[in-house]
N, C-alpha and C. Protein backbone atom coordinates (compact mmCIF):
# COMPACT_ATOMS: atom_id res chain seq x y z
N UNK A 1 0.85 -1.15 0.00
CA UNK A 1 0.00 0.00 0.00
C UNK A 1 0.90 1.23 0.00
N UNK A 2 0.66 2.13 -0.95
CA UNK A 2 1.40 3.03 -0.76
C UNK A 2 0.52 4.47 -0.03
N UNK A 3 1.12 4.97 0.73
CA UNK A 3 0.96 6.03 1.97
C UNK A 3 0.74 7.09 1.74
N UNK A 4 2.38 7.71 1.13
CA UNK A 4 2.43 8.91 0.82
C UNK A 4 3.37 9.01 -0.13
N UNK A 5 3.72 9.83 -0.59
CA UNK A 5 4.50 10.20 -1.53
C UNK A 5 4.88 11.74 -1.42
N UNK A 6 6.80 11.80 -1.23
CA UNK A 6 6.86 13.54 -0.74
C UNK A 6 7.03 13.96 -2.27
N UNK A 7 7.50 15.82 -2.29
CA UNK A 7 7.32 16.29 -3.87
C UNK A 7 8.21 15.76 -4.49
N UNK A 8 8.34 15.75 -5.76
CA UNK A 8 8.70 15.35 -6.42
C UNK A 8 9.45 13.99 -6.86
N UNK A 9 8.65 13.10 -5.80
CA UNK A 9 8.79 11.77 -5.56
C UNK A 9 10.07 11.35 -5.34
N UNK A 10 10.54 11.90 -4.54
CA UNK A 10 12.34 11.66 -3.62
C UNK A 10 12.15 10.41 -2.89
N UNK A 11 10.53 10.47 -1.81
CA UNK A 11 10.32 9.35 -0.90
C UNK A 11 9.10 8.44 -1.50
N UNK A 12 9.02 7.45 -1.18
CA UNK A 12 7.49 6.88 -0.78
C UNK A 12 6.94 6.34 0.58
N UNK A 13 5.91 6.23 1.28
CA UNK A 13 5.72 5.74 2.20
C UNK A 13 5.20 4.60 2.18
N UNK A 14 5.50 3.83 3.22
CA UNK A 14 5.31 1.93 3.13
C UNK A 14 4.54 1.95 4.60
N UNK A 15 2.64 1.22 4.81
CA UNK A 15 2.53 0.90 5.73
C UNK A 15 2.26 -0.67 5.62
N UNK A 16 2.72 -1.29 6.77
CA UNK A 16 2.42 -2.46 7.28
C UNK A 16 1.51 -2.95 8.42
N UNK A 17 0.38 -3.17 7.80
CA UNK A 17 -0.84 -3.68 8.79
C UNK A 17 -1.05 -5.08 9.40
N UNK A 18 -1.36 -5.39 10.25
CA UNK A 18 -1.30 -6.62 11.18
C UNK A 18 -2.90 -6.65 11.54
N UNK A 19 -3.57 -7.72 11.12
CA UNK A 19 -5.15 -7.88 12.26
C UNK A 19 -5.13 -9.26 12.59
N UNK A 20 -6.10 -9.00 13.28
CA UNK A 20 -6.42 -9.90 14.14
C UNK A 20 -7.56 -11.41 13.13
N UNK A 21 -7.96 -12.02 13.72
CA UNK A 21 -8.90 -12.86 13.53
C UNK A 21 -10.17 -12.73 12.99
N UNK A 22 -10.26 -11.44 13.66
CA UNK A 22 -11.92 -10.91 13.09
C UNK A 22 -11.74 -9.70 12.13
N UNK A 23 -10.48 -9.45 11.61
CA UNK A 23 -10.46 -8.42 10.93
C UNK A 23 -10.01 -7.15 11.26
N UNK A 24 -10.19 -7.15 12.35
CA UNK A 24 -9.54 -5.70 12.94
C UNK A 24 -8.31 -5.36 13.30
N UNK A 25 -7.83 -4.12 13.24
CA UNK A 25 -6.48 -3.86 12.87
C UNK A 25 -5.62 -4.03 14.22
N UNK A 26 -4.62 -4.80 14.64
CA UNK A 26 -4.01 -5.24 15.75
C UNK A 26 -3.17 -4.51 15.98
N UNK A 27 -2.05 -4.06 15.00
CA UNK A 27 -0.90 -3.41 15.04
C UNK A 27 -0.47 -2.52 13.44
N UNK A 28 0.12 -1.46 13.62
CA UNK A 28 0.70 -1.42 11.98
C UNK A 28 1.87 -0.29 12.87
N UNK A 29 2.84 -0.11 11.66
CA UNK A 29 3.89 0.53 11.51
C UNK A 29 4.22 1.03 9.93
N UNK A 30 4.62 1.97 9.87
CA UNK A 30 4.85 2.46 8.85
C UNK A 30 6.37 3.44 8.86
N UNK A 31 7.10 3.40 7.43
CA UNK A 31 8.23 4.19 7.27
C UNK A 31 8.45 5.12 6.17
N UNK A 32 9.43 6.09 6.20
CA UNK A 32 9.16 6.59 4.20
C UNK A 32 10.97 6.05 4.08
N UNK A 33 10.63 5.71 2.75
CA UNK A 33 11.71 5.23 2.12
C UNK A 33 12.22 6.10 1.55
N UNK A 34 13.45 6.36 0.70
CA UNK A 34 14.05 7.48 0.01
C UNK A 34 14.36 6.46 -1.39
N UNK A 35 14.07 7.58 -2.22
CA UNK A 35 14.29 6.65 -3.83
C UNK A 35 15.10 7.69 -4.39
N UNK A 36 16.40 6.94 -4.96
CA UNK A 36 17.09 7.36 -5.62
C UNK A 36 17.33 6.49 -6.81
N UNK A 37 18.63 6.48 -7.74
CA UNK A 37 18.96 5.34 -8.72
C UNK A 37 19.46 4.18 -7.93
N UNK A 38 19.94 4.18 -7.31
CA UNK A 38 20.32 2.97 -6.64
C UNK A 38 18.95 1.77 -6.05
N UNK A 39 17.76 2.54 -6.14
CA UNK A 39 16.61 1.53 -5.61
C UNK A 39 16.27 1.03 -6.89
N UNK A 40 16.45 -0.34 -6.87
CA UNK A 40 15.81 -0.92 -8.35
C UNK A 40 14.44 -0.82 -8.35
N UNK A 41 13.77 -1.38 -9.61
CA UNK A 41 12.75 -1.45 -9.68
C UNK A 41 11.98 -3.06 -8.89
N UNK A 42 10.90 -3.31 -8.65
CA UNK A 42 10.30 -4.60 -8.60
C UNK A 42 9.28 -4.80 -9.66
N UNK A 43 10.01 -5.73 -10.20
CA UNK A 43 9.29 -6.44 -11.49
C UNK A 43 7.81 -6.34 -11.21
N UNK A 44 7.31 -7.16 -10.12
CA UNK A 44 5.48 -7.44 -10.10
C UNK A 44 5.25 -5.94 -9.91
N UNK A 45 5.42 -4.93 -9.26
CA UNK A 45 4.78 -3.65 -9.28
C UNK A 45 5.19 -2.92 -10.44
N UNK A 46 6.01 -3.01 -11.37
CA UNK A 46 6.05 -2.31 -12.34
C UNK A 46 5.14 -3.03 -13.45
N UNK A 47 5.20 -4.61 -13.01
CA UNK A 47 4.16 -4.82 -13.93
C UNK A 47 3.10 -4.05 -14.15
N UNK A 48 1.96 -4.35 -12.68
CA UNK A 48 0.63 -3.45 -12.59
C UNK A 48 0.84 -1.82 -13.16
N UNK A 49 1.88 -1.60 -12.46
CA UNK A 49 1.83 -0.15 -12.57
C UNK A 49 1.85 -0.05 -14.60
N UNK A 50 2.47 -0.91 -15.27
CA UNK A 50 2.49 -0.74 -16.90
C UNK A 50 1.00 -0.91 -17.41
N UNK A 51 0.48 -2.03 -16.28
CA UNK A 51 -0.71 -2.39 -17.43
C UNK A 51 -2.10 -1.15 -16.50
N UNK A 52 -1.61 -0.44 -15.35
CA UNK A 52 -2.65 0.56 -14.83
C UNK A 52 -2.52 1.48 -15.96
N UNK A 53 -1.42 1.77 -16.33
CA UNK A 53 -0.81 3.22 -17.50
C UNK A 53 -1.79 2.92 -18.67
N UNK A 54 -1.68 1.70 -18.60
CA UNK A 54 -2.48 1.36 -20.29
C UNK A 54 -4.03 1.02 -20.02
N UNK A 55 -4.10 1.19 -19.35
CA UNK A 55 -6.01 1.16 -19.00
C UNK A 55 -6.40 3.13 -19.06
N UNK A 56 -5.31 3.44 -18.36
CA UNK A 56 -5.45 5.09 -18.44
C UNK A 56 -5.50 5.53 -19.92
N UNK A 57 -4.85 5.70 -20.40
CA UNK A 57 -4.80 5.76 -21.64
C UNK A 57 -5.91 4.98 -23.01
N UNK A 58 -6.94 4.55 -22.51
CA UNK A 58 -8.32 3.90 -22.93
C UNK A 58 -9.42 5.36 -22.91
């Protein structure tokens, strides 16, 4: 899930949710990451993110 995003997309934010049994939220934590060239890409999210671009573009 993505959180937040600062300007000009330097960071992103990552939360991590934890529930319980019945659904309800037990614990979460969250961090912002810093993106530079050195952060590769991940294949499965660039997937979606290619084929979200091309639904936009419909």
């Amino acid at each position: 899930m993505i959180v937040e995003s600062q300007v000009l997309g330097k960071k992103l934010g990552k939360l991590i949710v934890k529930f319980n049994s019945v659904g309800k939220i037990k614990e979460f934590e969250g961090e912002l990451l810093k993106l530079d060239p050195e952060v590769e890409d991940d294949p499965e999210i660039a997937k979606i993110l290619k084929e979200y671009l091309e639904q936009m573009k419909k």
